[in-house]
PDB file of N, CA and C in Angstrom:
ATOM      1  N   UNK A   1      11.431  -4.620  -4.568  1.00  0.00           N
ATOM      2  CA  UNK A   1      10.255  -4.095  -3.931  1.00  0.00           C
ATOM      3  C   UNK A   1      10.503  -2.632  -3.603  1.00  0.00           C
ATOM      4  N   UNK A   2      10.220  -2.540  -2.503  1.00  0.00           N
ATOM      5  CA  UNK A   2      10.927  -0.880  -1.888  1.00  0.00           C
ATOM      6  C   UNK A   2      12.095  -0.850  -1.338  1.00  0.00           C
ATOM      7  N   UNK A   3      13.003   0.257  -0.787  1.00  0.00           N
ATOM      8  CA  UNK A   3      13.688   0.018   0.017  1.00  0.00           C
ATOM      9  C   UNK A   3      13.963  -0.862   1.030  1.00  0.00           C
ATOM     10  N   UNK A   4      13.372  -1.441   2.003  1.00  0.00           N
ATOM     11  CA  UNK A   4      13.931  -2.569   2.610  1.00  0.00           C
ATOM     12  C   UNK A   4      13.293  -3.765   1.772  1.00  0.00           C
ATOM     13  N   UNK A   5      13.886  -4.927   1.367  1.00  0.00           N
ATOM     14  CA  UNK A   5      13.297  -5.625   0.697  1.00  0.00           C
ATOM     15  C   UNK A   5      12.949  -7.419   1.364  1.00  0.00           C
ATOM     16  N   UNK A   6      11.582  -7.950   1.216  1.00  0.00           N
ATOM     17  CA  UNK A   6      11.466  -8.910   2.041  1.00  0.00           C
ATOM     18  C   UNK A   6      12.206 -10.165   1.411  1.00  0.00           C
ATOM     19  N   UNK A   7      12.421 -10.647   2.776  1.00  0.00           N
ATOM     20  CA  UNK A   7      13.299 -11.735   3.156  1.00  0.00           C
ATOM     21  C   UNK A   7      12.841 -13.073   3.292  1.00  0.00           C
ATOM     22  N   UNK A   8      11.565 -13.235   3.326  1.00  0.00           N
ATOM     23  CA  UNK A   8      11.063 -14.394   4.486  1.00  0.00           C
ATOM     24  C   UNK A   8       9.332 -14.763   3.342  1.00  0.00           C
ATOM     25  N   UNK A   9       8.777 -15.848   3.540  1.00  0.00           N
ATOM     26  CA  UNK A   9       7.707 -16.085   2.777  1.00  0.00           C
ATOM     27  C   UNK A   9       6.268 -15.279   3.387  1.00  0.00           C
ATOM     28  N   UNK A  10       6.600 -15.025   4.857  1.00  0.00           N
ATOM     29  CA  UNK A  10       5.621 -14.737   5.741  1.00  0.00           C
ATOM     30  C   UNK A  10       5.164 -12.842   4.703  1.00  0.00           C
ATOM     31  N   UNK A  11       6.655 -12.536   4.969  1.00  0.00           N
ATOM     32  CA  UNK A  11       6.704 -10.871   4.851  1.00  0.00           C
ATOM     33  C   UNK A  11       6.146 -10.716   3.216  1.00  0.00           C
ATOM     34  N   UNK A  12       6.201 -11.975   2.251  1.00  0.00           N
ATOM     35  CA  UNK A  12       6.306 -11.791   0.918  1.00  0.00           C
ATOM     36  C   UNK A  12       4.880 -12.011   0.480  1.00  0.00           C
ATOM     37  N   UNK A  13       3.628 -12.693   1.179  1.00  0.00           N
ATOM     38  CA  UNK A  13       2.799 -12.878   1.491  1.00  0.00           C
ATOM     39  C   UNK A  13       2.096 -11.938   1.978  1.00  0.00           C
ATOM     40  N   UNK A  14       2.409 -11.398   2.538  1.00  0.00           N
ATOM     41  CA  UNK A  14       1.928  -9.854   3.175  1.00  0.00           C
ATOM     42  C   UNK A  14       1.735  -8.701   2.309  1.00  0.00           C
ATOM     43  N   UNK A  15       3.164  -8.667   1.557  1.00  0.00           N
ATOM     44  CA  UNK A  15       3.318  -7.436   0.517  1.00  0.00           C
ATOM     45  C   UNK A  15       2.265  -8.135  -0.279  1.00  0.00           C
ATOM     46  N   UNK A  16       2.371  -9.234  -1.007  1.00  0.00           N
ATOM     47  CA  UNK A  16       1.652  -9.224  -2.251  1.00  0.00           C
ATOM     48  C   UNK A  16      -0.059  -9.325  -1.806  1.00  0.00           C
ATOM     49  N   UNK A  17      -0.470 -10.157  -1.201  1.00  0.00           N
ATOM     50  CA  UNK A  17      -1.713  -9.987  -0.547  1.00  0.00           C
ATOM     51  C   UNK A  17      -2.694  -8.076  -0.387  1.00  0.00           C
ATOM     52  N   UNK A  18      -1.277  -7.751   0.252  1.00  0.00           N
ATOM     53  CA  UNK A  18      -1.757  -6.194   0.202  1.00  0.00           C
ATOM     54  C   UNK A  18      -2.169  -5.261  -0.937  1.00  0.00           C
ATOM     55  N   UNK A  19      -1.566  -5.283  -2.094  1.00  0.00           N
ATOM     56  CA  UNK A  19      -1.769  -5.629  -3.447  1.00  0.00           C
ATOM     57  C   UNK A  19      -2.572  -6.257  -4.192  1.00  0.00           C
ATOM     58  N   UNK A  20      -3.008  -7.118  -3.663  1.00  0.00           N
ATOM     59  CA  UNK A  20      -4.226  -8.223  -4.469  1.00  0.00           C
ATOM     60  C   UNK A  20      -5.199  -7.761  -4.895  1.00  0.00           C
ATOM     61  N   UNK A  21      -5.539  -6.475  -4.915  1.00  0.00           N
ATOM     62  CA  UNK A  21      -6.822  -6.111  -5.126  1.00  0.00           C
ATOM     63  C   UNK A  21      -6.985  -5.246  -5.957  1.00  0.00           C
ATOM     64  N   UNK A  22      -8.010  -5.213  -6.802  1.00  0.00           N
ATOM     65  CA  UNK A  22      -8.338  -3.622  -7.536  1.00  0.00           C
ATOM     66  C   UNK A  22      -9.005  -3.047  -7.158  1.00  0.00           C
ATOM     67  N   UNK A  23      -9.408  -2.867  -6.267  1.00  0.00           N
ATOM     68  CA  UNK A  23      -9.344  -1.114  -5.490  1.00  0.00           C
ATOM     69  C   UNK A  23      -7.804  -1.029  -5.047  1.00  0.00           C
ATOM     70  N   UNK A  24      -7.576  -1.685  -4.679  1.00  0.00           N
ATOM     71  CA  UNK A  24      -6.118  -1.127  -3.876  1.00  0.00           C
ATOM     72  C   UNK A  24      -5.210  -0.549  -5.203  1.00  0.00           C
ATOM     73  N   UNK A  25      -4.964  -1.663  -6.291  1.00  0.00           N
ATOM     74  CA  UNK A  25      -4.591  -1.129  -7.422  1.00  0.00           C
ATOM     75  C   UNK A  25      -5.003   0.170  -7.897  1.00  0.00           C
ATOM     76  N   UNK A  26      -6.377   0.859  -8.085  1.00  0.00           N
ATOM     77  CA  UNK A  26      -6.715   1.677  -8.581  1.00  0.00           C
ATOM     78  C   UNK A  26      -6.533   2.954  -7.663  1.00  0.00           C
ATOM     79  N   UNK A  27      -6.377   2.511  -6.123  1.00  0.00           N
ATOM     80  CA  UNK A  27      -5.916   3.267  -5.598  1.00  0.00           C
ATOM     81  C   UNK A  27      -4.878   4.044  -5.958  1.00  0.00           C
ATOM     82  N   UNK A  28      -3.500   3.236  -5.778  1.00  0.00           N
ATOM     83  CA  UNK A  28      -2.432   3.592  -6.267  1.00  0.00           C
ATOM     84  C   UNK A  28      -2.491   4.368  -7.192  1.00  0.00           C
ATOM     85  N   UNK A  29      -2.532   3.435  -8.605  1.00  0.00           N
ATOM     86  CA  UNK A  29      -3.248   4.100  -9.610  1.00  0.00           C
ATOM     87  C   UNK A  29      -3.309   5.461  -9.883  1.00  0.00           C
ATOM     88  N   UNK A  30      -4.380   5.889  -9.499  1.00  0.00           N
ATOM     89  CA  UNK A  30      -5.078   7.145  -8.681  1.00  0.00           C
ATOM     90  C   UNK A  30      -4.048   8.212  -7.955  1.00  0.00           C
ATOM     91  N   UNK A  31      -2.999   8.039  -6.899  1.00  0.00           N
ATOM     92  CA  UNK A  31      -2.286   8.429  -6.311  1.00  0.00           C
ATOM     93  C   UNK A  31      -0.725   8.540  -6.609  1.00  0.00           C
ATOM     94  N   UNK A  32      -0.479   7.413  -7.745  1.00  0.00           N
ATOM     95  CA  UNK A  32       0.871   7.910  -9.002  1.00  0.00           C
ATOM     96  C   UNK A  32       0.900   9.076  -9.507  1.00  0.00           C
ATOM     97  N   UNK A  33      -0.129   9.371 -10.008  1.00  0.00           N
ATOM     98  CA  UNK A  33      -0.094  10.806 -10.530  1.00  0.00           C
ATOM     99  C   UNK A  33      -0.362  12.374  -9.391  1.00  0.00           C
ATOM    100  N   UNK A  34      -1.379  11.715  -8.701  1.00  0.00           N
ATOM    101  CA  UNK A  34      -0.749  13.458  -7.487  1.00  0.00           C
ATOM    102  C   UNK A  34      -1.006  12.978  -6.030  1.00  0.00           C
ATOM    103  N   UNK A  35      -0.432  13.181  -4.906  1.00  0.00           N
ATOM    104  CA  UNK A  35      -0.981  12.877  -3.481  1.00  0.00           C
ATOM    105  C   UNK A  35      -2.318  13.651  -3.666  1.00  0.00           C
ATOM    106  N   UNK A  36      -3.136  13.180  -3.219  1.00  0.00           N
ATOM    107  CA  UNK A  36      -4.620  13.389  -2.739  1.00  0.00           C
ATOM    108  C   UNK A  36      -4.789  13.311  -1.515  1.00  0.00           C
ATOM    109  N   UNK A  37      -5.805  14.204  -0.914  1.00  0.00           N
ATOM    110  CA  UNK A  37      -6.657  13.891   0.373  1.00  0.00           C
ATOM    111  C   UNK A  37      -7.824  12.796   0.399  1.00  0.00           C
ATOM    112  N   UNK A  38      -8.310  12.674   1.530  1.00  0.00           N
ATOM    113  CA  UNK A  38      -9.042  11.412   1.520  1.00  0.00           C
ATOM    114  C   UNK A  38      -9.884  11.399   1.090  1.00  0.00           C
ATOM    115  N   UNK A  39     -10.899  12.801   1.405  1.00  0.00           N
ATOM    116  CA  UNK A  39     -12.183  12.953   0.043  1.00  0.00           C
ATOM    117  C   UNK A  39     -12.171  13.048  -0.926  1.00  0.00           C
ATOM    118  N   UNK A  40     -11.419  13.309  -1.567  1.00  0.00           N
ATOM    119  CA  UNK A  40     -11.210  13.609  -3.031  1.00  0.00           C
ATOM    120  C   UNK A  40     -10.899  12.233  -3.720  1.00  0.00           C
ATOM    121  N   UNK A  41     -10.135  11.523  -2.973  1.00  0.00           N
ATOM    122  CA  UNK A  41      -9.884  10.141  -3.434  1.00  0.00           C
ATOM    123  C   UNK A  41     -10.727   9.189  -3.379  1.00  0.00           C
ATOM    124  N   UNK A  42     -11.654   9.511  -2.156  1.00  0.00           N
ATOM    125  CA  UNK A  42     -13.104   8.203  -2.174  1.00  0.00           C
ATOM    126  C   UNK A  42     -14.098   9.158  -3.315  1.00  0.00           C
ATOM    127  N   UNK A  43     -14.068  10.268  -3.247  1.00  0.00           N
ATOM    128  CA  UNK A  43     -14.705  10.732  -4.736  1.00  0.00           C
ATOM    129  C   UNK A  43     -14.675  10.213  -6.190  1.00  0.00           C
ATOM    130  N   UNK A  44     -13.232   9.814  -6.155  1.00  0.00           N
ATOM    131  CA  UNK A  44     -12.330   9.579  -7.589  1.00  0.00           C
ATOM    132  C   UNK A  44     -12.803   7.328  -7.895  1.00  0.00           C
ATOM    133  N   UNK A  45     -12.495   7.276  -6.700  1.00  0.00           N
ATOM    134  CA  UNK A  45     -12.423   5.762  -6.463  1.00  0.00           C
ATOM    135  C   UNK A  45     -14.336   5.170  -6.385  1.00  0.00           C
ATOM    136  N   UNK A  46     -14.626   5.966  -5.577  1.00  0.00           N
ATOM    137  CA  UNK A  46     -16.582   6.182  -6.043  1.00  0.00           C
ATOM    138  C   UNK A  46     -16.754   4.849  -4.762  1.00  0.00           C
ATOM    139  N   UNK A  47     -16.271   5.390  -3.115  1.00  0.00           N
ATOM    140  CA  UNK A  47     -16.582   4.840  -2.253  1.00  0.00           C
ATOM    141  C   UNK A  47     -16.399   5.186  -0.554  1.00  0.00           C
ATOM    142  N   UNK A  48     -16.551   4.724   0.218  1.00  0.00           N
ATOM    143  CA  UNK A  48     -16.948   5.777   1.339  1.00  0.00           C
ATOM    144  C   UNK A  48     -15.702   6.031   2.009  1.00  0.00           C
ATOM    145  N   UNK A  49     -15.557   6.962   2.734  1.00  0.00           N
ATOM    146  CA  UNK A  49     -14.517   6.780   3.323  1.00  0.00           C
ATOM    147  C   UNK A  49     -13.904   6.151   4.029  1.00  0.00           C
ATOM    148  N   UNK A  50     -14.566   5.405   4.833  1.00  0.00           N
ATOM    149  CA  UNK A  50     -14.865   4.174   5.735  1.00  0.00           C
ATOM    150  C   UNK A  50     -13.798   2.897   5.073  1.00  0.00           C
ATOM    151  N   UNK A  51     -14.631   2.754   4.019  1.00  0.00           N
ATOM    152  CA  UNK A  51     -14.116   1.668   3.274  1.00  0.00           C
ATOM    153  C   UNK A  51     -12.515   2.170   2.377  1.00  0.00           C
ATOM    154  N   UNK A  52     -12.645   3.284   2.003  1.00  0.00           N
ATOM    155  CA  UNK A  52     -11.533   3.714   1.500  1.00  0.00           C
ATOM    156  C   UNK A  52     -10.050   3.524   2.625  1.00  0.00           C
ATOM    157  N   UNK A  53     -10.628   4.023   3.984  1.00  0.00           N
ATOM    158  CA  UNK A  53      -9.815   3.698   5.061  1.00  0.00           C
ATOM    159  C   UNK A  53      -8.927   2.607   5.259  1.00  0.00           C
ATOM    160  N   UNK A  54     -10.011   1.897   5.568  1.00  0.00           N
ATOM    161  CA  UNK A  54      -8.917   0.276   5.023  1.00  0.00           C
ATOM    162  C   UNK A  54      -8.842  -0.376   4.340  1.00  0.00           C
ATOM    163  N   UNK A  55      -8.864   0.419   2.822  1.00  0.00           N
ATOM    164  CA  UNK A  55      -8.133  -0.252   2.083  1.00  0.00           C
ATOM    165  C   UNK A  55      -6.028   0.895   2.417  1.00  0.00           C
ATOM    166  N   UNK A  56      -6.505   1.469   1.929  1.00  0.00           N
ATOM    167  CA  UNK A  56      -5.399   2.798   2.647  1.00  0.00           C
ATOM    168  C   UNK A  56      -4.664   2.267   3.986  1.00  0.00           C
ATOM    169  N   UNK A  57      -5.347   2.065   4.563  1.00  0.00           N
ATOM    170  CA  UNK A  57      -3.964   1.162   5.895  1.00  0.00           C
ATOM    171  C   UNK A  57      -3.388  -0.160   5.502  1.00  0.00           C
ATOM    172  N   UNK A  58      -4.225  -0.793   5.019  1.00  0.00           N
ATOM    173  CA  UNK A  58      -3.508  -2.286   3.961  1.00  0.00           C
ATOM    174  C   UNK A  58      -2.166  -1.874   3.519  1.00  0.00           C
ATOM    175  N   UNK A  59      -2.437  -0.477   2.375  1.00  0.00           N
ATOM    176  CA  UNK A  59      -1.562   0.065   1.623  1.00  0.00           C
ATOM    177  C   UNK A  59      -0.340  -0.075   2.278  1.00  0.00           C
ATOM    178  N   UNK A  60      -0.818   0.890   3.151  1.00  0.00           N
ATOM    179  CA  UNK A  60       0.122   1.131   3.843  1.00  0.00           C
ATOM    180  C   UNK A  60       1.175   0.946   4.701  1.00  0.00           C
ATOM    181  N   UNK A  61       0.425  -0.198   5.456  1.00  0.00           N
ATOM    182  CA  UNK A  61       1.028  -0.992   6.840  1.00  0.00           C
ATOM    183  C   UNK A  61       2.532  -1.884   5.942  1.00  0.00           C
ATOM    184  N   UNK A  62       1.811  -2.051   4.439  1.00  0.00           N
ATOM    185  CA  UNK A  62       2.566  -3.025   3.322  1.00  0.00           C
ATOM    186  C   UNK A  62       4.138  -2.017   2.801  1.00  0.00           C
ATOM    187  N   UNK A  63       3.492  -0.691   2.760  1.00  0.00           N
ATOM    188  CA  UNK A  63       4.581   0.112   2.378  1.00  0.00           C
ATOM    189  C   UNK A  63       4.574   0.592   1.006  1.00  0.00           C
ATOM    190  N   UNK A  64       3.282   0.683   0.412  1.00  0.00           N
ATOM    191  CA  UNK A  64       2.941   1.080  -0.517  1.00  0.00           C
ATOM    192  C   UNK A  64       2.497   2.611  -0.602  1.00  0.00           C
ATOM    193  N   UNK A  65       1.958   2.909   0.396  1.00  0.00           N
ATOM    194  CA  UNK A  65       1.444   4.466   0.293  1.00  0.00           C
ATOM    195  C   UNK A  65       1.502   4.973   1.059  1.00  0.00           C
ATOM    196  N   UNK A  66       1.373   6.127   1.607  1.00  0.00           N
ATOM    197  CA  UNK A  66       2.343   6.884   3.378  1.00  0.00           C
ATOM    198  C   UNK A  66       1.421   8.045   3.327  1.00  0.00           C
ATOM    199  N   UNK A  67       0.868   8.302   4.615  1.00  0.00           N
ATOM    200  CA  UNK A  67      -0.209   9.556   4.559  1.00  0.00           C
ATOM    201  C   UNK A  67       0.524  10.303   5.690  1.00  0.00           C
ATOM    202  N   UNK A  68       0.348  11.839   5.447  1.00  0.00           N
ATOM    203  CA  UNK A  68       0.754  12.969   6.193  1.00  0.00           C
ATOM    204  C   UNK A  68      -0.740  13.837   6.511  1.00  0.00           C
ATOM    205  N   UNK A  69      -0.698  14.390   7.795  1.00  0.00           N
ATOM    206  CA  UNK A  69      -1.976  16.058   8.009  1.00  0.00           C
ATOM    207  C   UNK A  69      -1.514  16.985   7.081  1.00  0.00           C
ATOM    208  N   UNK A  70      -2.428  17.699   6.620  1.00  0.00           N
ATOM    209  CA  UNK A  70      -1.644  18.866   6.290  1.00  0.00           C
ATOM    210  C   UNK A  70      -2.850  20.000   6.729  1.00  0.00           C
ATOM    211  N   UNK A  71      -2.606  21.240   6.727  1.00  0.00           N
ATOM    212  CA  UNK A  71      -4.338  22.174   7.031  1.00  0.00           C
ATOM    213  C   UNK A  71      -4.418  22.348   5.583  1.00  0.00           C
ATOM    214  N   UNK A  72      -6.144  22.906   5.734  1.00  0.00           N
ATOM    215  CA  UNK A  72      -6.332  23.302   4.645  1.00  0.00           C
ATOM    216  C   UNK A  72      -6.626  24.632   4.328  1.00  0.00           C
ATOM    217  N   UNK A  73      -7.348  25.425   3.532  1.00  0.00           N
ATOM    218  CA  UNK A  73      -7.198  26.577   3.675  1.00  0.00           C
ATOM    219  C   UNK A  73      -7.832  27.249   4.851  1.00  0.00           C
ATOM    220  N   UNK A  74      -9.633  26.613   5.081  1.00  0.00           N
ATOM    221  CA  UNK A  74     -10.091  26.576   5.686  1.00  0.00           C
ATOM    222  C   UNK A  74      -9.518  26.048   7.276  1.00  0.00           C
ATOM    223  N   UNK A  75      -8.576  25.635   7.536  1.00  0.00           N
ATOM    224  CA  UNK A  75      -7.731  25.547   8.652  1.00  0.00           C
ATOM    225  C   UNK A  75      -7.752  24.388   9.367  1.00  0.00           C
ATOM    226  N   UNK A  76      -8.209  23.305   8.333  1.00  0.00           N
ATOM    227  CA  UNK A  76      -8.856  22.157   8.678  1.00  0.00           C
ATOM    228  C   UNK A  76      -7.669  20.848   8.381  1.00  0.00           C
ATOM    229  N   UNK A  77      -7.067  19.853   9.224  1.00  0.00           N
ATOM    230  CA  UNK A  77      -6.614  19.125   8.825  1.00  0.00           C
ATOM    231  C   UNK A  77      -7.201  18.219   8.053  1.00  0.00           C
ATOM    232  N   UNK A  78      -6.290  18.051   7.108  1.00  0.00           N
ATOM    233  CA  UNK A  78      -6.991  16.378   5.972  1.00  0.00           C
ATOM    234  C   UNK A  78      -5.660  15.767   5.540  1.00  0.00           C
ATOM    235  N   UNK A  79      -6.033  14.705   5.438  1.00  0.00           N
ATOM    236  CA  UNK A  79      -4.987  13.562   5.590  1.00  0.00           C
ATOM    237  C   UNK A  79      -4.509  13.466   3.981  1.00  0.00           C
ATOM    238  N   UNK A  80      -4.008  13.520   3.950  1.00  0.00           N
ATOM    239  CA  UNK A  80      -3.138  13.255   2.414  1.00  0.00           C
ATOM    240  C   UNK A  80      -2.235  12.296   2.306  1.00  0.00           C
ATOM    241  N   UNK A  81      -2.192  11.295   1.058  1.00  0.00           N
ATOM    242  CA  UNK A  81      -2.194   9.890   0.770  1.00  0.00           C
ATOM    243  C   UNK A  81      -1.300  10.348  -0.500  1.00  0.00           C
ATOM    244  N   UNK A  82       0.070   9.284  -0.794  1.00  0.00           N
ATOM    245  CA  UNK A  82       0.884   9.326  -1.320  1.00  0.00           C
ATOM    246  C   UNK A  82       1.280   8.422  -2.144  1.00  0.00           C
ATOM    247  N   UNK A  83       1.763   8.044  -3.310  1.00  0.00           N
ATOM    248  CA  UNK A  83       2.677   6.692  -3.548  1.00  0.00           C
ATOM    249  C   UNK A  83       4.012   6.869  -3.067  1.00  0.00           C
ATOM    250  N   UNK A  84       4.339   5.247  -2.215  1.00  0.00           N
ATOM    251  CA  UNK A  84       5.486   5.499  -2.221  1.00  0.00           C
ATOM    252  C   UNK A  84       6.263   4.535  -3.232  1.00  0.00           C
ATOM    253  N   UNK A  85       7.303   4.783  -3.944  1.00  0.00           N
ATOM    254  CA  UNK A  85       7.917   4.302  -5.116  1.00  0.00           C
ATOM    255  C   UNK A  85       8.623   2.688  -4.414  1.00  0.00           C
ATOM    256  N   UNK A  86       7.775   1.627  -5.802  1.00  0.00           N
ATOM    257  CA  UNK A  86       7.931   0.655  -5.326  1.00  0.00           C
ATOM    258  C   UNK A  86       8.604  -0.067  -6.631  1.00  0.00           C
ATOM    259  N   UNK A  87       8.954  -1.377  -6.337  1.00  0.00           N
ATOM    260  CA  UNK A  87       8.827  -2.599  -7.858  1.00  0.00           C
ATOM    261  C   UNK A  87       9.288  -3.972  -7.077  1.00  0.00           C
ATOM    262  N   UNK A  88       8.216  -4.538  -7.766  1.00  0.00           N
ATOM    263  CA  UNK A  88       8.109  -6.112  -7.230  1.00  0.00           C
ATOM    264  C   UNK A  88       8.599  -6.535  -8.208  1.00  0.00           C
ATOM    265  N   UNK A  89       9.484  -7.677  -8.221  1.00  0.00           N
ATOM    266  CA  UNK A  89      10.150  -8.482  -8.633  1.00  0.00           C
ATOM    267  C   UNK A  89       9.864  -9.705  -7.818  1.00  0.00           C
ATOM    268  N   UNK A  90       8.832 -10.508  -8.521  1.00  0.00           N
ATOM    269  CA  UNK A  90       9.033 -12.052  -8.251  1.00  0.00           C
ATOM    270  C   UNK A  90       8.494 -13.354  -9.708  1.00  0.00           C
ATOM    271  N   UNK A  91       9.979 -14.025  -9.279  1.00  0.00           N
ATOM    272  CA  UNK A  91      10.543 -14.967  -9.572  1.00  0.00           C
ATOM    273  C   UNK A  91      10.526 -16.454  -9.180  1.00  0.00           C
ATOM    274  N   UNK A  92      11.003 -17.232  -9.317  1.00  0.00           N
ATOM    275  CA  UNK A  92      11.188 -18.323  -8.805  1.00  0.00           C
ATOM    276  C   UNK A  92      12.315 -18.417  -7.808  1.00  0.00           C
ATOM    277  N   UNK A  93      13.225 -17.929  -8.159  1.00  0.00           N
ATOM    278  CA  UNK A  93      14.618 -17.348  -7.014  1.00  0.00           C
ATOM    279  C   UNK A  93      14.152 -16.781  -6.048  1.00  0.00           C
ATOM    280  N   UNK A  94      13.126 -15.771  -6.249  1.00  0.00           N
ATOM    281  CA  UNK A  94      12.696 -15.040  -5.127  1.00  0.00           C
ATOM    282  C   UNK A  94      12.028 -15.520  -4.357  1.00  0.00           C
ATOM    283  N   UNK A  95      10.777 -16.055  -4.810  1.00  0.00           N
ATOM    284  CA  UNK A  95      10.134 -17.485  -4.000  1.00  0.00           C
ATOM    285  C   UNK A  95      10.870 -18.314  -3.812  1.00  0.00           C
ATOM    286  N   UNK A  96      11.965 -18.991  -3.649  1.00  0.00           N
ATOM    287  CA  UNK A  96      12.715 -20.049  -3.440  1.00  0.00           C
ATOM    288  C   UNK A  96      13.551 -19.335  -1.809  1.00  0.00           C
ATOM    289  N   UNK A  97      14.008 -18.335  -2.285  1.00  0.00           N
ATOM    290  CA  UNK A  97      14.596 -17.672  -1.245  1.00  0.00           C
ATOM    291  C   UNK A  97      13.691 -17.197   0.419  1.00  0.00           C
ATOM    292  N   UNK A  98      12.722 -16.739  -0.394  1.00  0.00           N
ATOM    293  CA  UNK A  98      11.910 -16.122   0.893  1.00  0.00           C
ATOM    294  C   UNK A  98      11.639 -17.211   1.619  1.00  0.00           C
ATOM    295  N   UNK A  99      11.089 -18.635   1.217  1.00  0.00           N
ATOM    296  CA  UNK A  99      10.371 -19.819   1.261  1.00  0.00           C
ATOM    297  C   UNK A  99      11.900 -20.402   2.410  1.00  0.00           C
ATOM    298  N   UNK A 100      12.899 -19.896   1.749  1.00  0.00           N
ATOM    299  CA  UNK A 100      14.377 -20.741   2.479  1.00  0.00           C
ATOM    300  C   UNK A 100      14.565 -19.711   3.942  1.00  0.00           C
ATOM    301  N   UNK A 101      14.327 -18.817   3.770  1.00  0.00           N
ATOM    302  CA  UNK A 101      14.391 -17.368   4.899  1.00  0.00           C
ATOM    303  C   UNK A 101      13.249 -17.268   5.799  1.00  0.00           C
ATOM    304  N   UNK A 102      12.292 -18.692   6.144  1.00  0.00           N
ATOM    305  CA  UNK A 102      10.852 -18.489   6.739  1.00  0.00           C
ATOM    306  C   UNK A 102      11.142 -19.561   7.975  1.00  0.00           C
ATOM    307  N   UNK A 103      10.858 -19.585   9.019  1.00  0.00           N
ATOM    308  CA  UNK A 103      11.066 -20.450  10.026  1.00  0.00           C
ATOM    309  C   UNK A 103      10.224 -21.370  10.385  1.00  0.00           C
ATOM    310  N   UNK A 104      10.332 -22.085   9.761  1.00  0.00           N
ATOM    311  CA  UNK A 104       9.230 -23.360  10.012  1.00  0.00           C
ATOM    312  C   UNK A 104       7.649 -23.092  10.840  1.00  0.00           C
ATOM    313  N   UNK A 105       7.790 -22.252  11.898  1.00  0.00           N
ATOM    314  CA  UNK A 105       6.201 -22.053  12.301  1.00  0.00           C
ATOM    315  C   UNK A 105       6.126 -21.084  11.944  1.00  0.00           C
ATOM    316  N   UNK A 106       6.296 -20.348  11.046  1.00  0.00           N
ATOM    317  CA  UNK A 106       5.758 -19.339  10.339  1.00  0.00           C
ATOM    318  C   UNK A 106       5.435 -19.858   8.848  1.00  0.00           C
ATOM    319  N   UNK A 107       5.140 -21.195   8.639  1.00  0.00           N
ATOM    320  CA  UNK A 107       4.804 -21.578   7.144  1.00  0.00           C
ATOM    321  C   UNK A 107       3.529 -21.490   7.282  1.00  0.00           C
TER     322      UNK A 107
END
């Protein structure tokens, strides 16, 4: 996955769920090739910002994409949206493991 890598069925569920989607996919997508600001990206993606929002904290909270302020020329902060470098690997080992690493009330 990314740097810290999940352990548990709860956390593995989370990542991939966060992922499940194509917008979120196309997000990414979209954001492999250059960090973007937020308008430019609900421009590209062809949706509001609103909605672009959370899909972007999903991303994120998951550890997929990481946003910074930056100004702009105009002296204006805008939020800029990143990939952060990932790879999922799942398996049957891996599901077997996370599934063994989950504490019973968390099934």
């Amino acid at each position: 996955m990314h740097a810290e890598s999940v352990t548990d069925a709860t956390g593995l569920s989370a990542r991939l769920a966060a992922i499940a989607s194509p917008q979120r996919m196309r997000i990414i997508a979209l954001l492999h090739g250059e960090p973007l600001h937020v308008s430019e990206l609900a421009r590209r993606v062809g949706m509001s910002r609103a909605l672009l929002y959370m899909h972007l904290t999903k991303l994120e909270e998951a550890g997929f994409v990481t946003g910074h302020l930056e100004l702009g020329d105009d002296g204006k902060a805008m939020k800029i949206f990143e990939v952060v470098p990932f790879q999922i690997t799942l398996d049957v080992a891996s599901l077997v493991e996370a599934v063994a690493n989950t504490p019973p009330e968390s099934e």
